[in-house]
Protein backbone atom coordinates (compact mmCIF):
# COMPACT_ATOMS: atom_id res chain seq x y z
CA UNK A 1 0.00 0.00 0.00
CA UNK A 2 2.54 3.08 0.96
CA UNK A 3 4.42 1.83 -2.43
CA UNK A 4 1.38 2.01 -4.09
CA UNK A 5 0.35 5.02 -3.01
CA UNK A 6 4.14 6.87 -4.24
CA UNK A 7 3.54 5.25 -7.75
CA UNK A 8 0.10 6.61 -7.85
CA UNK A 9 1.41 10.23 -6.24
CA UNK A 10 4.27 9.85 -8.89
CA UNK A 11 2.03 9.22 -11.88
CA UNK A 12 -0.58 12.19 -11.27
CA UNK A 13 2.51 14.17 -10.65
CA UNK A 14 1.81 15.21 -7.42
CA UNK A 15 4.40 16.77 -5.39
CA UNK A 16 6.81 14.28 -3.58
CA UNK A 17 6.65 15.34 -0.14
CA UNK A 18 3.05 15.40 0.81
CA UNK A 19 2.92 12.45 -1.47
CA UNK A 20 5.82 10.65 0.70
CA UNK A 21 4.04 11.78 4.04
CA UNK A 22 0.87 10.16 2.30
CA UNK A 23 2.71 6.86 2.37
CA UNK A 24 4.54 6.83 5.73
CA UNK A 25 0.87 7.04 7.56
CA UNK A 26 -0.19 4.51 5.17
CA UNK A 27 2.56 2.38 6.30
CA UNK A 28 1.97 3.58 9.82
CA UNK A 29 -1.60 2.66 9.49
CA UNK A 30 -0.80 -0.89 8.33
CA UNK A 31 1.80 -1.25 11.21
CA UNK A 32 -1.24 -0.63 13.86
CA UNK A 33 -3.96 -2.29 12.34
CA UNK A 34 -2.76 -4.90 10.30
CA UNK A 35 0.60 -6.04 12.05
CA UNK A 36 -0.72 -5.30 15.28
CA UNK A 37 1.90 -2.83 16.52
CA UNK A 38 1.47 0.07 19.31
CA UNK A 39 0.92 3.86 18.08
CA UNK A 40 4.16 3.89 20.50
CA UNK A 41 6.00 1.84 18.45
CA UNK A 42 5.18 3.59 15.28
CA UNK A 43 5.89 6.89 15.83
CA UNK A 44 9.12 5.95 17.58
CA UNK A 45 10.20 4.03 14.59
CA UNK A 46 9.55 7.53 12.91
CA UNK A 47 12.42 9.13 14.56
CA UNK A 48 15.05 6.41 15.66
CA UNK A 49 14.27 3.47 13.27
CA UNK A 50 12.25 -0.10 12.97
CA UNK A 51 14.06 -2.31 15.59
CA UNK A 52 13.85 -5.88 15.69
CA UNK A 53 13.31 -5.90 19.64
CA UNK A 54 9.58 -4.55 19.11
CA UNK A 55 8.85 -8.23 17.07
CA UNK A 56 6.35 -10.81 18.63
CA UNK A 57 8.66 -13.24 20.52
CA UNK A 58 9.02 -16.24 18.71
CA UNK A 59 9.07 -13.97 15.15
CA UNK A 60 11.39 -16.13 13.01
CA UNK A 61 13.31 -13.68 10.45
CA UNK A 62 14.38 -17.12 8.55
CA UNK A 63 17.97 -18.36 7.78
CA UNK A 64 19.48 -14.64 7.08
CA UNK A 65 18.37 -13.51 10.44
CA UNK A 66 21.43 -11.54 11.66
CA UNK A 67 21.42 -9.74 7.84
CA UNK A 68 18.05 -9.17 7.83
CA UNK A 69 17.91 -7.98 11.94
CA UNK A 70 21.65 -5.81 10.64
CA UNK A 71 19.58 -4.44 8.07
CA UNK A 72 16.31 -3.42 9.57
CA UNK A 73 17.88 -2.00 12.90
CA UNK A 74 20.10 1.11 11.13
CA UNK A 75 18.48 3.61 13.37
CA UNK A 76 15.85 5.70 11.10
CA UNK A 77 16.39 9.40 10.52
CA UNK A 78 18.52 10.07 13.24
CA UNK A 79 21.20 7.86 11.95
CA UNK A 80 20.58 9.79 8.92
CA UNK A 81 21.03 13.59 9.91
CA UNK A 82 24.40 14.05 9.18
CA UNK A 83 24.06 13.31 5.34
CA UNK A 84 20.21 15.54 5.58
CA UNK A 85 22.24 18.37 6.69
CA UNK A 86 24.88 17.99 4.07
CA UNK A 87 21.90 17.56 1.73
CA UNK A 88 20.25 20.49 2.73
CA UNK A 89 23.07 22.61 2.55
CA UNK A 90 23.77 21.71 -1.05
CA UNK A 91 20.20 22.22 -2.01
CA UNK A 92 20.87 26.08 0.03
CA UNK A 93 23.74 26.53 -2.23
CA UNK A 94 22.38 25.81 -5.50
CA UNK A 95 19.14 27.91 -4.34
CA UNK A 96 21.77 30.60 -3.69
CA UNK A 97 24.13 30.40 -6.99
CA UNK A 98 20.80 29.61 -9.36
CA UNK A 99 19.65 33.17 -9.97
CA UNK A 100 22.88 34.42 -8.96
CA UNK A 101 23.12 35.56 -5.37
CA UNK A 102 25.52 33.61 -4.30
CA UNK A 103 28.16 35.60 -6.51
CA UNK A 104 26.52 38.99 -5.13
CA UNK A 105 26.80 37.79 -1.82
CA UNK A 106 30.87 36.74 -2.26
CA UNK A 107 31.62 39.75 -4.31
CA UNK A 108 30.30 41.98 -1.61
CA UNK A 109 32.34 40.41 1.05
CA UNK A 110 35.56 40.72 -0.96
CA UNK A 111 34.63 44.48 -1.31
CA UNK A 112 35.08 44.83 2.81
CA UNK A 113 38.54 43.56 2.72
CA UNK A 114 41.10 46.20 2.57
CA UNK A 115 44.63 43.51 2.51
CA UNK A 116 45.51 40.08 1.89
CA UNK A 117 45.64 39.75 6.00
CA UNK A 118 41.98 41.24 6.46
């Protein structure tokens, strides 16, 4: 359902994020309903990650159990927000350098300086 619901966001050309926040509750919604899991466990897995611990006991991942339990428990967007903020700066510099501010803003600063030293 949450894939189906990007490919359906993606062919009506619909803008991605709403369309991606679209299928996270629809993946949130089949995590509580259908799997069974708390509201607690779904908006934790939000922040810090799915984690293997919050599994029925007895859950059997099958033979590739330590890959699949490496895998699944990489620790969501938190694990992530070095690489978003080195994303988001890029996308700040090319907002900056598209219609040219970037060079106004550099070419003003060189104006202040007086010497090489300064």
């Amino acid at each position: 359902m949450p894939l189906l619901s990007i490919l359906i966001g993606s062919a009506w050309r619909k803008p991605t994020i709403p369309v991606m926040l679209l299928s996270s509750v629809v993946a949130m919604f089949n995590a509580v309903v259908i799997q069974h899991f708390s509201f607690a466990n779904a908006f934790n897995a939000i922040g810090n990650g799915f984690d293997t611990s919050v599994l029925p006991k007895g859950f059997n991942l099958g033979p590739a159990a330590k890959d699949v339990t490496s895998l699944l428990n990489r620790g969501g967007m938190e694990s992530m927000m070095t690489l978003l903020i080195a994303f988001c700066t890029l996308s700040f510099a090319w907002v900056l350098s598209a219609p040219g501010a970037l060079n106004k803003i550099v070419e003003s600063l060189l104006k202040i300086r007086k010497s090489t030293g300064s």
